[in-house]
C-alpha atoms as a PDB file:
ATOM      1  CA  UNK A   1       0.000   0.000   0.000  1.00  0.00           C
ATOM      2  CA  UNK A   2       1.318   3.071  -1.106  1.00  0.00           C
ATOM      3  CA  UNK A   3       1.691   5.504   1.629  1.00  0.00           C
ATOM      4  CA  UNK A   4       2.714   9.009   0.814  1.00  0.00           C
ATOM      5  CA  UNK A   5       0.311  12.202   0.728  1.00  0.00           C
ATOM      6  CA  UNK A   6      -3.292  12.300  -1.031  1.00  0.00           C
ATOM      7  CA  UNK A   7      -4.316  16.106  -2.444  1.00  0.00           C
ATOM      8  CA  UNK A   8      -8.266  16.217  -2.828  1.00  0.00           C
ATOM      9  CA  UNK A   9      -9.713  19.362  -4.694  1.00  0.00           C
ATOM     10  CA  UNK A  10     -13.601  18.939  -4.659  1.00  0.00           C
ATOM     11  CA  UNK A  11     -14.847  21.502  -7.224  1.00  0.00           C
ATOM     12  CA  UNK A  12     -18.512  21.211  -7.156  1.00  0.00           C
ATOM     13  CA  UNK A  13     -19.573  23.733  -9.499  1.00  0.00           C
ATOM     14  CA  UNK A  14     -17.900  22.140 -12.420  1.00  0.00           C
ATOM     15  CA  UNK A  15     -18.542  19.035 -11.768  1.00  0.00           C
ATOM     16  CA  UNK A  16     -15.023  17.152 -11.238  1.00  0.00           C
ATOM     17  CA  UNK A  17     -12.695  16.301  -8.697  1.00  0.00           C
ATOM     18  CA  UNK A  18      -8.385  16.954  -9.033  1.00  0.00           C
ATOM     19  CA  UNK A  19      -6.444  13.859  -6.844  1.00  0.00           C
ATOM     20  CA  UNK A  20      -2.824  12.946  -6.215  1.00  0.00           C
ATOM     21  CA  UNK A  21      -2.319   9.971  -4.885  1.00  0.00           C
ATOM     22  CA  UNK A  22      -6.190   8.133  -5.011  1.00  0.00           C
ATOM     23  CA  UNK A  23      -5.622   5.104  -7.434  1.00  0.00           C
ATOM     24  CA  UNK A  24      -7.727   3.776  -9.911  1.00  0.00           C
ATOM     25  CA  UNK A  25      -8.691   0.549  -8.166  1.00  0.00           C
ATOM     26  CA  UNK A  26      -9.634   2.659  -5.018  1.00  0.00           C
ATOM     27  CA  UNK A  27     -11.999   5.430  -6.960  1.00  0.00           C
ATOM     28  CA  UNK A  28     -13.650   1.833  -9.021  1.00  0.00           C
ATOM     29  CA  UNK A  29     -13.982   0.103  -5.996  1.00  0.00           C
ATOM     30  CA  UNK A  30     -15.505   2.650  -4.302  1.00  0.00           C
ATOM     31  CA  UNK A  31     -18.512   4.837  -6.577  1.00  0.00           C
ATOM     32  CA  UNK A  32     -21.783   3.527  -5.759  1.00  0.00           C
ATOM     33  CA  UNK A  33     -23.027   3.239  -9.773  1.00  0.00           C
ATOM     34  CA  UNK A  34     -22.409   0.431 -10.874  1.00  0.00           C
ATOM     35  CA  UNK A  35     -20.582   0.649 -14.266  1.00  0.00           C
ATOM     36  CA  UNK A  36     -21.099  -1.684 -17.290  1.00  0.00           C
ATOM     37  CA  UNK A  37     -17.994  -0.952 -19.433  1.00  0.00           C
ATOM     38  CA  UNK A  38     -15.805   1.079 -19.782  1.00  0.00           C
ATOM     39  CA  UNK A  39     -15.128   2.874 -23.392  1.00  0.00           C
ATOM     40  CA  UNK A  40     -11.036   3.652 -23.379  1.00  0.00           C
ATOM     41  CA  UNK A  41     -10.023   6.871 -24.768  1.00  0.00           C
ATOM     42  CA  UNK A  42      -6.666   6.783 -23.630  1.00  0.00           C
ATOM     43  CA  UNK A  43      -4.970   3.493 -22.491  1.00  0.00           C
ATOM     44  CA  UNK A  44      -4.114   0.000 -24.125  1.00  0.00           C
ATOM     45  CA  UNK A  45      -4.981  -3.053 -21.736  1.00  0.00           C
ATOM     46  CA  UNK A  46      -4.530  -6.122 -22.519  1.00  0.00           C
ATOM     47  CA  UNK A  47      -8.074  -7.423 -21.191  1.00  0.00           C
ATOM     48  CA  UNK A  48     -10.679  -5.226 -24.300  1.00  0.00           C
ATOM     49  CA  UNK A  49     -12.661  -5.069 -27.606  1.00  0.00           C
ATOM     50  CA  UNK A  50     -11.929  -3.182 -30.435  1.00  0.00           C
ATOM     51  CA  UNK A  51     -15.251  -1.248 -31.434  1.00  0.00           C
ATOM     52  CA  UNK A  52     -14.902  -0.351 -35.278  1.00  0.00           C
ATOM     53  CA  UNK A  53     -17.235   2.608 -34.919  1.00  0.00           C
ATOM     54  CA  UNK A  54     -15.063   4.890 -32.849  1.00  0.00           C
ATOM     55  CA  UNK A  55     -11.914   2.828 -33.265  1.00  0.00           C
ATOM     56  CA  UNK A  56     -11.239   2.988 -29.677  1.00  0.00           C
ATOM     57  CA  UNK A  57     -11.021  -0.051 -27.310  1.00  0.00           C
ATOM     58  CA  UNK A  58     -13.929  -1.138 -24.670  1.00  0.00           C
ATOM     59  CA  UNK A  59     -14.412  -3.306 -21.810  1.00  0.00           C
ATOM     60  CA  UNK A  60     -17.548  -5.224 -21.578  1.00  0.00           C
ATOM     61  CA  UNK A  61     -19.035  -6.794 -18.436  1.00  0.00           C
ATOM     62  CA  UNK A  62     -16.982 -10.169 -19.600  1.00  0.00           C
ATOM     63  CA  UNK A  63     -13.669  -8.510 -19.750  1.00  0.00           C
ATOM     64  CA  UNK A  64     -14.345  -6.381 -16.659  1.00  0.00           C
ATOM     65  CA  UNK A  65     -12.693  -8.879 -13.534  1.00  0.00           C
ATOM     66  CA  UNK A  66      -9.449  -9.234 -15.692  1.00  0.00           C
ATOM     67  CA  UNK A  67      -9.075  -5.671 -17.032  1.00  0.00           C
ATOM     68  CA  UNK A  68      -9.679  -4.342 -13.080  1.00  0.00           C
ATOM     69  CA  UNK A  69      -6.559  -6.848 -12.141  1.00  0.00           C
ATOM     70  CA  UNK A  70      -4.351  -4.860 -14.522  1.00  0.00           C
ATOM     71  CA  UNK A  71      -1.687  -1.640 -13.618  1.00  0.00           C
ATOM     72  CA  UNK A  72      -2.663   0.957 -15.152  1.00  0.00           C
ATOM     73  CA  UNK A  73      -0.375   3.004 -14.211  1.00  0.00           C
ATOM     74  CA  UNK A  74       1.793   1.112 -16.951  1.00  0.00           C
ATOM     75  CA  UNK A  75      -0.754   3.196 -19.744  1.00  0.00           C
ATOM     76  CA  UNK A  76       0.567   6.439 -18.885  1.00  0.00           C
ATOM     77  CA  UNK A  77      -2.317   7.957 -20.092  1.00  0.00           C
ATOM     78  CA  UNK A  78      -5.316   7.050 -19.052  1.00  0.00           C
ATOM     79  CA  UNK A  79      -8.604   8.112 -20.055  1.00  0.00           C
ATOM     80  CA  UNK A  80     -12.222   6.798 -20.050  1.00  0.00           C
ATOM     81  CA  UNK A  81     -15.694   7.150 -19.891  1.00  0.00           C
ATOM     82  CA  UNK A  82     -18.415   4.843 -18.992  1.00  0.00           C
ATOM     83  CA  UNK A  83     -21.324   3.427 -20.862  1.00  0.00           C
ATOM     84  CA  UNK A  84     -24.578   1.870 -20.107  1.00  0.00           C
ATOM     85  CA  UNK A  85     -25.087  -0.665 -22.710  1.00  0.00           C
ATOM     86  CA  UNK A  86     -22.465  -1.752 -25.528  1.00  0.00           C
ATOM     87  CA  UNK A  87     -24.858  -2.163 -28.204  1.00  0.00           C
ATOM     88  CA  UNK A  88     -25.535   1.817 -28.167  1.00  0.00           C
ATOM     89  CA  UNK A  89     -21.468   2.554 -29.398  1.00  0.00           C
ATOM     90  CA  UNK A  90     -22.126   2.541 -32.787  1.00  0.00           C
ATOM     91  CA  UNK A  91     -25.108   5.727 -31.802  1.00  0.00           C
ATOM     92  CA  UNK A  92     -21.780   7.906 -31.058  1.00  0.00           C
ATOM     93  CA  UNK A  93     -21.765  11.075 -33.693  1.00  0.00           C
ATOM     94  CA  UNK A  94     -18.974  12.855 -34.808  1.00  0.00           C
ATOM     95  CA  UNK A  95     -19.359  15.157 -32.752  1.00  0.00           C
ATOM     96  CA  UNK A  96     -19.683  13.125 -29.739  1.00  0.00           C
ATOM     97  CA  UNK A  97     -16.252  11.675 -30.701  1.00  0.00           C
ATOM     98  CA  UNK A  98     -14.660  14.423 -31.257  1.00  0.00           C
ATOM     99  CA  UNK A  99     -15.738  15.980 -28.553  1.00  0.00           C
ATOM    100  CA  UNK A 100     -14.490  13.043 -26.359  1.00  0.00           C
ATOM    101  CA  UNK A 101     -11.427  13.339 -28.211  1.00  0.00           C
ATOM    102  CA  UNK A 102     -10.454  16.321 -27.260  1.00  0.00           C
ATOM    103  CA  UNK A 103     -11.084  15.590 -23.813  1.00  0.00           C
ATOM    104  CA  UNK A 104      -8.622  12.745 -23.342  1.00  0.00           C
ATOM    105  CA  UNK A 105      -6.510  15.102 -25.273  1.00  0.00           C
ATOM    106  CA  UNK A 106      -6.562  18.197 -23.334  1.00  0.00           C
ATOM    107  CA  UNK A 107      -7.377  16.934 -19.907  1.00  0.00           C
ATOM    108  CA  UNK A 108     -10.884  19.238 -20.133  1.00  0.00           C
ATOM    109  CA  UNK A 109     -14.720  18.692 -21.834  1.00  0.00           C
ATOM    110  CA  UNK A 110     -14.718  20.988 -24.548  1.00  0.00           C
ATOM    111  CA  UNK A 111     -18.712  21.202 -23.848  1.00  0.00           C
ATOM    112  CA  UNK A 112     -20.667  18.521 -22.480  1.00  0.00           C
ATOM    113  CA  UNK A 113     -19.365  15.960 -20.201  1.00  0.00           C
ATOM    114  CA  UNK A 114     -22.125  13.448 -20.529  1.00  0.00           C
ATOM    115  CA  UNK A 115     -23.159  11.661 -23.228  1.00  0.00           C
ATOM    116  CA  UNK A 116     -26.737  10.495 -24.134  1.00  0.00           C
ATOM    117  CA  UNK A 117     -25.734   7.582 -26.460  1.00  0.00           C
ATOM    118  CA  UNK A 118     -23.178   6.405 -23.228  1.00  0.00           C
ATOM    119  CA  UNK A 119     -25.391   7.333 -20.186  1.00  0.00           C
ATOM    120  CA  UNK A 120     -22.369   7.532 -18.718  1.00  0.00           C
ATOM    121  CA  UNK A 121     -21.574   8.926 -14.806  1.00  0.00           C
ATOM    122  CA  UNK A 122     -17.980   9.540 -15.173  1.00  0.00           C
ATOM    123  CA  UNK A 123     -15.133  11.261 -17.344  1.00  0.00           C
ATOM    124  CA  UNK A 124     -12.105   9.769 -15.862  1.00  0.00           C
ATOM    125  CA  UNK A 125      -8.975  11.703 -16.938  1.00  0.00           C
ATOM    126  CA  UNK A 126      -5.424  10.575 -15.292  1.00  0.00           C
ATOM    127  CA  UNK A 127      -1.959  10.428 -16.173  1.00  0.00           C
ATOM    128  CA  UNK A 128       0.468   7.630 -14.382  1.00  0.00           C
ATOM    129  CA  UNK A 129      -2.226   6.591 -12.194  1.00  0.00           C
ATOM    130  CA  UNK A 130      -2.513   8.044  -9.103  1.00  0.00           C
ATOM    131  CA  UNK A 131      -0.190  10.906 -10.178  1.00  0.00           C
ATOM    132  CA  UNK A 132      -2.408  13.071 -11.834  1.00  0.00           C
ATOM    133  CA  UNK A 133      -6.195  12.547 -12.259  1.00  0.00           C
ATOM    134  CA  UNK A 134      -9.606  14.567 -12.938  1.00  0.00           C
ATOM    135  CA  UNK A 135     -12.707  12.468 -12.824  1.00  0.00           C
ATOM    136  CA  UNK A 136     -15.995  14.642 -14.002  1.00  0.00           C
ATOM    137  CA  UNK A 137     -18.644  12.858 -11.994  1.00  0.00           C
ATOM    138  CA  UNK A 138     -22.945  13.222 -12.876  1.00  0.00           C
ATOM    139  CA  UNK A 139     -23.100  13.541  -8.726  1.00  0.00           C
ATOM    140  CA  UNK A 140     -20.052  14.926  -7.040  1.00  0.00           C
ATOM    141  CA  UNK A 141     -20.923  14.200  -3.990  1.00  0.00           C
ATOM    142  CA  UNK A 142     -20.734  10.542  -4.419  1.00  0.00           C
ATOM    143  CA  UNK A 143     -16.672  10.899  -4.328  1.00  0.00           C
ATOM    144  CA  UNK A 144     -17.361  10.746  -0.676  1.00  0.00           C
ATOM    145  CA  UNK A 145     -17.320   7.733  -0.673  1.00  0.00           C
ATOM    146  CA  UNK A 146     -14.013   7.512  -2.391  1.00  0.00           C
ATOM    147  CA  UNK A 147     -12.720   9.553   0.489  1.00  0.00           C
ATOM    148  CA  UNK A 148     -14.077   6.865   3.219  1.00  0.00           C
ATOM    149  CA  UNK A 149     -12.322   3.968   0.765  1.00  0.00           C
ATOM    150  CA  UNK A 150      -8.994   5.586   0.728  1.00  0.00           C
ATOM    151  CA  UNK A 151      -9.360   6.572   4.478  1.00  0.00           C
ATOM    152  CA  UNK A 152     -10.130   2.577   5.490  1.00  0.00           C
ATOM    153  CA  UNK A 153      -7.680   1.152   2.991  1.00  0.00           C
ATOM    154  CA  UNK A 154      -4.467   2.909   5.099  1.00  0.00           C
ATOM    155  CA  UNK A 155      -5.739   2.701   8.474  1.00  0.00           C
ATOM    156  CA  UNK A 156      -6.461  -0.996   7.914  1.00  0.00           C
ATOM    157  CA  UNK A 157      -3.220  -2.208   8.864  1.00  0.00           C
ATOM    158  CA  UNK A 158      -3.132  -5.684  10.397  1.00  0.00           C
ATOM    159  CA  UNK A 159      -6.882  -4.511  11.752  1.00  0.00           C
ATOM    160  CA  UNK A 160      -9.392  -7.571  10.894  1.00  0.00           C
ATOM    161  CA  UNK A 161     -12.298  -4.733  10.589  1.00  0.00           C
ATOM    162  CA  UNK A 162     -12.843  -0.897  11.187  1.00  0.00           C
ATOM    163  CA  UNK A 163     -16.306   0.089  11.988  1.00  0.00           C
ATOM    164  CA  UNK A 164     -17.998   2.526   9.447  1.00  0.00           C
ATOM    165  CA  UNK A 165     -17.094   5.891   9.211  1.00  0.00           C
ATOM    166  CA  UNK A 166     -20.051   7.848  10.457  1.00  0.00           C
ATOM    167  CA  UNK A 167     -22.290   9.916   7.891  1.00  0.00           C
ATOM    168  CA  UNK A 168     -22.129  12.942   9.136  1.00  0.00           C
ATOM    169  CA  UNK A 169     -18.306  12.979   9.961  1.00  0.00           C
ATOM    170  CA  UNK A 170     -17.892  11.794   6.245  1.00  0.00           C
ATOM    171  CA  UNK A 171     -20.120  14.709   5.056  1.00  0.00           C
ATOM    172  CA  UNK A 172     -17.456  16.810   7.120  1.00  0.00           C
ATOM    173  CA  UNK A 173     -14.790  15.387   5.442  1.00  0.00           C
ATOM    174  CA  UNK A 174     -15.755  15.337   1.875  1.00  0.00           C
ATOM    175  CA  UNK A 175     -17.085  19.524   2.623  1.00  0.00           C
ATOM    176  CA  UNK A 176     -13.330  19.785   3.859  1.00  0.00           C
ATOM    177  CA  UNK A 177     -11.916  18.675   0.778  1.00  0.00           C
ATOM    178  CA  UNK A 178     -14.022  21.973  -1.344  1.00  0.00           C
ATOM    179  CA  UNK A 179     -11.681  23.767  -2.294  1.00  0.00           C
ATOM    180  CA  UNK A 180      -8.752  21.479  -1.804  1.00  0.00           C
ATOM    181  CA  UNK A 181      -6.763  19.303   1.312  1.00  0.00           C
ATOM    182  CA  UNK A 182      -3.859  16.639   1.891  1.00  0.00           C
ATOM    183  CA  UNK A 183      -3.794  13.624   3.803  1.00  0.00           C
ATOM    184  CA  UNK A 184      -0.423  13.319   5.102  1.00  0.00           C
ATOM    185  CA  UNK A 185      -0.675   9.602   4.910  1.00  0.00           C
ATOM    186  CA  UNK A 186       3.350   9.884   4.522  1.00  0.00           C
ATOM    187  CA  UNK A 187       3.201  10.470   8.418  1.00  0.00           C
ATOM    188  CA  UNK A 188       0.364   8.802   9.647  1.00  0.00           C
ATOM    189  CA  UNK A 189      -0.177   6.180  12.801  1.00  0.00           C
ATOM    190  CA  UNK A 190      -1.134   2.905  11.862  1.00  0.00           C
ATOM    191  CA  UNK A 191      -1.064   0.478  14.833  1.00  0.00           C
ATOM    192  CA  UNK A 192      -3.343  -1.668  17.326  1.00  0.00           C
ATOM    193  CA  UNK A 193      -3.330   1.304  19.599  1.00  0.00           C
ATOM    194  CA  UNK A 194      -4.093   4.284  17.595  1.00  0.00           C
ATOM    195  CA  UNK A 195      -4.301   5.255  14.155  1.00  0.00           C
ATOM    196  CA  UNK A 196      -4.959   8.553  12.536  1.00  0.00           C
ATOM    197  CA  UNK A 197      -3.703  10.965  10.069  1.00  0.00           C
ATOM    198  CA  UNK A 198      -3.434  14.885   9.862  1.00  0.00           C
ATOM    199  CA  UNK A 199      -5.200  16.713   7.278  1.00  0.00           C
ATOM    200  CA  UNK A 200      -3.748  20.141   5.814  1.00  0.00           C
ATOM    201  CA  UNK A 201      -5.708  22.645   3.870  1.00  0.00           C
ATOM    202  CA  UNK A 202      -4.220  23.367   0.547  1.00  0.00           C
ATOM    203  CA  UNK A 203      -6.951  26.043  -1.470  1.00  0.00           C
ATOM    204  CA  UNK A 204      -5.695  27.724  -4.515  1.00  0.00           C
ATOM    205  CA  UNK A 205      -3.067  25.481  -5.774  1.00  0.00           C
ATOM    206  CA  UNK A 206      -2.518  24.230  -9.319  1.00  0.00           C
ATOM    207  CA  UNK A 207      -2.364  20.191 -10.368  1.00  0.00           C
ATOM    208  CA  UNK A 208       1.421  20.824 -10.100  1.00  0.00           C
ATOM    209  CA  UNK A 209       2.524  17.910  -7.511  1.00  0.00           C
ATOM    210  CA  UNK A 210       5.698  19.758  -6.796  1.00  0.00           C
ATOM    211  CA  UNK A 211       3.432  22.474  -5.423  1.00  0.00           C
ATOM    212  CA  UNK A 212       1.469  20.101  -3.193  1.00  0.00           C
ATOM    213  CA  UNK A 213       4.177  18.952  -1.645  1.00  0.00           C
ATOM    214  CA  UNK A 214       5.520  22.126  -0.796  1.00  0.00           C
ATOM    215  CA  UNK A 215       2.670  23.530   0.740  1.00  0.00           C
ATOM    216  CA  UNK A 216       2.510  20.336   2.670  1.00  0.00           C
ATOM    217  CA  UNK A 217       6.208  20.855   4.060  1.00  0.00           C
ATOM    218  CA  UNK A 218       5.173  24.349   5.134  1.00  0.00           C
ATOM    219  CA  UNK A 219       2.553  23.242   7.206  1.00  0.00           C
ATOM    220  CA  UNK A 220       3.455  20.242   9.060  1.00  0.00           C
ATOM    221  CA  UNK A 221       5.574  22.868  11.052  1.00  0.00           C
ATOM    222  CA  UNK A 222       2.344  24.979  12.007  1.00  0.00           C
ATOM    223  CA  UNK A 223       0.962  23.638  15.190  1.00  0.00           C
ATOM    224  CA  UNK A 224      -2.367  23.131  15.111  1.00  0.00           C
ATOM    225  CA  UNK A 225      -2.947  23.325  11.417  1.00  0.00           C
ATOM    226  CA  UNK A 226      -5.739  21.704  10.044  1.00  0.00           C
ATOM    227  CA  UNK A 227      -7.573  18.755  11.115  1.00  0.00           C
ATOM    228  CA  UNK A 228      -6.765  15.585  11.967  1.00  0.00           C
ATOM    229  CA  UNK A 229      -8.724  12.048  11.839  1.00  0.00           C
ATOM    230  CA  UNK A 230      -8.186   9.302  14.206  1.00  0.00           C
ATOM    231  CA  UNK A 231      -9.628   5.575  14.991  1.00  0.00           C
ATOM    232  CA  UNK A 232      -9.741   3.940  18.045  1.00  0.00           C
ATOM    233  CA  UNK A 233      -9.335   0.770  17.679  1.00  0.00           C
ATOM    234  CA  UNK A 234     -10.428  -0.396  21.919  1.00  0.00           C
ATOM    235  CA  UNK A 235     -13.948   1.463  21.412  1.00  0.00           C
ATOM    236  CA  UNK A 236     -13.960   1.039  17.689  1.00  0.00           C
ATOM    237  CA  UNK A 237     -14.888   5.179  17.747  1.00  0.00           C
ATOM    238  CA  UNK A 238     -13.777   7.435  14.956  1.00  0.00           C
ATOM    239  CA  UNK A 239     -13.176  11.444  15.712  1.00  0.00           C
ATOM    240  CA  UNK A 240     -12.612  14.118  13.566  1.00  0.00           C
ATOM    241  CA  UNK A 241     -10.779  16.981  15.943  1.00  0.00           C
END
């Protein structure tokens, strides 16, 4: 498990939310929609069809446990969008494609994010994985559930269970994240005893990682910066201070 800072930038009124450091198995694993395939813009995995109407590659519901095994951080790019039904590929336009073209391309929608022939939820838009990603999401506030994911995934540790996170401390959370915030998973506690992490605001910065981590160095020397998060694992209570 990799174990070095997360940068969340929730920004609701476009739609999308900016990550370092939140893998693709961890977002997939996580969303409550379920998704029926995935149509690859950017990416070559080994596990796909070939659709000869927008000469891109798909994953059907048959290729979908294999291709979900796969690193994709071994694509570099990697770019997608998801679709309801397979059949309705071949009722992409032009324009659609060009469109989602240009998106894989430039990292942005050019106009609309969703597509009627796709029905799809998400734009996912990443480069090297967790490095750099932008996934435009139908309802935002679903990637709270990402959050809790990531969250359970590092405090695990040798831990047979965690209780649930509770609702409203997740809703506090994910409206912490607006705007932009770090986990500083790099120095977190993981044991039998305690666990919990520090979370730093970062608002205003760019998708430059070098940034991130700057601002991050800055204020892990400012007492009482932030938030943090911790777990008890005795009364199985979580607190958000």
């Amino acid at each position: 498990m990799r174990t070095y800072p997360c940068h969340i930038n929730i920004n609701e009124a476009e739609g999308y939310v900016f990550t370092t450091g939140m893998e693709f198995k961890t977002f997939i694993s996580a969303v409550p929609d379920k998704i029926e395939g995935f149509l690859l813009l950017k990416g070559s995995p080994l596990n796909a069809q070939f659709d000869r109407h927008t000469y891109w590659e798909y994953v059907s519901q048959e290729e979908l446990e294999a291709f979900l095994q796969e690193d994709v951080y071994n694509y570099g790019d990697f770019c997608w969008v998801d679709f309801a039904d397979e059949r309705k590929l071949k009722n992409l336009t032009d324009e659609n494609i060009a469109e989602l073209l240009f998106a894989a391309h430039l990292k942005r929608p050019l106009n609309t994010i969703f597509v009627d022939a796709l029905s799809n939820n998400y734009l996912y838009l990443c480069h090297d994985d967790d490095y750099w990603v932008k996934v435009y999401m139908k309802n935002v506030r679903n990637y709270k559930f990402v959050i809790e994911q990531k969250i359970r995934e590092i405090f695990m540790g040798r831990k047979k269970s965690l209780s649930p996170i509770p609702q409203d401390m997740l809703d506090e959370l994910y409206n912490y994240f607006i705007g932009g915030a770090v986990f500083d998973f790099e120095n977190c506690t993981v044991s039998s005893i305690h666990t919990g992490v520090r979370i730093f605001p970062a608002r205003n910065l760019g998708f430059r990682a070098d940034d991130i981590h700057s601002e991050l160095d800055r204020q892990r020397n400012i007492a009482g910066t932030g938030k943090y998060l911790e777990y008890n694992p005795k009364t199985k209570k979580w607190a958000l201070i």
